[in-house]
C-alpha atoms as a PDB file:
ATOM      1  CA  UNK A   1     186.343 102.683  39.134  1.00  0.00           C
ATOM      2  CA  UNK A   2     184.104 104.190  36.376  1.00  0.00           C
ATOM      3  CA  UNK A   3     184.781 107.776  34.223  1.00  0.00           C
ATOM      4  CA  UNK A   4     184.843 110.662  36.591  1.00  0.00           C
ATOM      5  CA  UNK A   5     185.732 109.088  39.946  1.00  0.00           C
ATOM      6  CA  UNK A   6     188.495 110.691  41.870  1.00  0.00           C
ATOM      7  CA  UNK A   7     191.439 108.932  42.297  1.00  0.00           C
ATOM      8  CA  UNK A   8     194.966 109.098  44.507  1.00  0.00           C
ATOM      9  CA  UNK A   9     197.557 107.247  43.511  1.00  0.00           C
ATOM     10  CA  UNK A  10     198.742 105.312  46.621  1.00  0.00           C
ATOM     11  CA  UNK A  11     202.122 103.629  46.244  1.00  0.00           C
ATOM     12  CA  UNK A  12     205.143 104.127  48.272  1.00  0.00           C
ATOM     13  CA  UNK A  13     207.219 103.783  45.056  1.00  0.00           C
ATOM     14  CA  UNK A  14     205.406 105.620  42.238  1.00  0.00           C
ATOM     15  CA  UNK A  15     207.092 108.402  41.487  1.00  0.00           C
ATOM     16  CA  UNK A  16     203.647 110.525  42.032  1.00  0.00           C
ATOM     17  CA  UNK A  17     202.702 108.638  45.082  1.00  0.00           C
ATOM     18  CA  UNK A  18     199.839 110.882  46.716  1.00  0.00           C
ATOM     19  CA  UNK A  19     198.608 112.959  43.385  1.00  0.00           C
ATOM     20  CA  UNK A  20     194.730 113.703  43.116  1.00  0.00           C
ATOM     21  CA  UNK A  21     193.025 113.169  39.735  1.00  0.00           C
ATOM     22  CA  UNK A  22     190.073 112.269  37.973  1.00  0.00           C
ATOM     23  CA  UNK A  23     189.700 109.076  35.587  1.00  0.00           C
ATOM     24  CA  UNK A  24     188.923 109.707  32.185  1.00  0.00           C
ATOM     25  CA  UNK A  25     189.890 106.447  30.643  1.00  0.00           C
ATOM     26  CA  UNK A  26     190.185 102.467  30.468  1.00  0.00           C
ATOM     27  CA  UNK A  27     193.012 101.736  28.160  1.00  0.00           C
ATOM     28  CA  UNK A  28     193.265  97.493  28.247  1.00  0.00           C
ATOM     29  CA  UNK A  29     194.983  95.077  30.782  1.00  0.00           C
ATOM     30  CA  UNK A  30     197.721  95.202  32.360  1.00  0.00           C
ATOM     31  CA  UNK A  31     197.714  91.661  33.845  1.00  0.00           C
ATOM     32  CA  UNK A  32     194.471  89.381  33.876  1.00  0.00           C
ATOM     33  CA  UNK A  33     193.187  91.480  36.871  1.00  0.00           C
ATOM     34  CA  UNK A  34     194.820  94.891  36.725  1.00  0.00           C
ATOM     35  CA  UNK A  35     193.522  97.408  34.158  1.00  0.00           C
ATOM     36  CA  UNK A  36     195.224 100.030  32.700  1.00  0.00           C
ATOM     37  CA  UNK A  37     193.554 103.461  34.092  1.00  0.00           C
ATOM     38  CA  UNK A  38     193.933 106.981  32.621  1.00  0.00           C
ATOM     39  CA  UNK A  39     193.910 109.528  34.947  1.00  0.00           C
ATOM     40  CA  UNK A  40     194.194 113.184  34.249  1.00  0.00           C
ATOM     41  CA  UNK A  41     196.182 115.319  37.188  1.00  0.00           C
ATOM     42  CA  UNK A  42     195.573 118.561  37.115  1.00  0.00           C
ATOM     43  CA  UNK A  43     198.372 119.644  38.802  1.00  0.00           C
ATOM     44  CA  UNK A  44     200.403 118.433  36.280  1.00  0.00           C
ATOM     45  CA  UNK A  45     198.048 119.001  33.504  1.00  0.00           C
ATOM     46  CA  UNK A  46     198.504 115.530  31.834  1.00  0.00           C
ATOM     47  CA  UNK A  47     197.019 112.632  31.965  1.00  0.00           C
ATOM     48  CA  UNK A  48     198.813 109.575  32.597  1.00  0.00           C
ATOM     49  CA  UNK A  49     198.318 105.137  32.566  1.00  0.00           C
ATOM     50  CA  UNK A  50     198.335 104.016  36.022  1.00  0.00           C
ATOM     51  CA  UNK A  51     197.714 100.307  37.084  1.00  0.00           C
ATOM     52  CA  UNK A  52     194.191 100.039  38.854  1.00  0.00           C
ATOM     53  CA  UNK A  53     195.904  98.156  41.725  1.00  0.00           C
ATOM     54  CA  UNK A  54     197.625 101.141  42.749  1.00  0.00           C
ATOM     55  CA  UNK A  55     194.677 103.732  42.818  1.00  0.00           C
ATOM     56  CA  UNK A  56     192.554 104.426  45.490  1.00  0.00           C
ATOM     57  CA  UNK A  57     189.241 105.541  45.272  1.00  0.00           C
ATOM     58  CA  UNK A  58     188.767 109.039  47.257  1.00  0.00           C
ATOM     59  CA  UNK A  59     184.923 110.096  45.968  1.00  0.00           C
ATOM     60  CA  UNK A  60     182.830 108.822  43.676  1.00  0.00           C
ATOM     61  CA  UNK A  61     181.627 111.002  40.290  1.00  0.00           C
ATOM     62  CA  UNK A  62     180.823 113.985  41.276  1.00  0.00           C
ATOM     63  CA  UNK A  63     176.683 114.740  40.761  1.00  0.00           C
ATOM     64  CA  UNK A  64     177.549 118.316  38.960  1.00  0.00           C
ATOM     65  CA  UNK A  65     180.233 118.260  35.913  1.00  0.00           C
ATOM     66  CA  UNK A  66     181.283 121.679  37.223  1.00  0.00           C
ATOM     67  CA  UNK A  67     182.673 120.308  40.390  1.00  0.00           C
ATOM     68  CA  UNK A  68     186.575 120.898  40.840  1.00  0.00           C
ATOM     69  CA  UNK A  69     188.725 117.867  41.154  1.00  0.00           C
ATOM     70  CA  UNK A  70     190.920 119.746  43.800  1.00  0.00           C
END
């Protein structure tokens, strides 16, 4: 996942299992395989550290930086 992909979060047991948003940081490992991802949710208008293992990818970068995230 690089800066600006599009990311759900896709864990039965994460409390926002299913929210869109776009990642705007790396912040350091979590375990030897599983980064630490910031990801900023607009529908909460925060941005929060979520495991890599539990993302999914939903579209790459978008090709304009006007492009909504919704």
């Amino acid at each position: 996942m690089e800066l600006g992909d599009i990311v759900v979060i896709d864990h039965p047991r994460h409390p926002f299992n299913g929210c869109m948003g776009r990642v705007v940081g790396r912040r350091g490992n979590r375990t030897l395989d599983d980064l630490w991802i910031l990801i900023y949710i607009a529908s909460k208008m925060r941005s929060y550290l979520v495991p890599e293992s539990i993302l999914r990818l939903e579209k790459k970068k978008p090709e304009s930086a006007t492009e909504a995230i919704h």
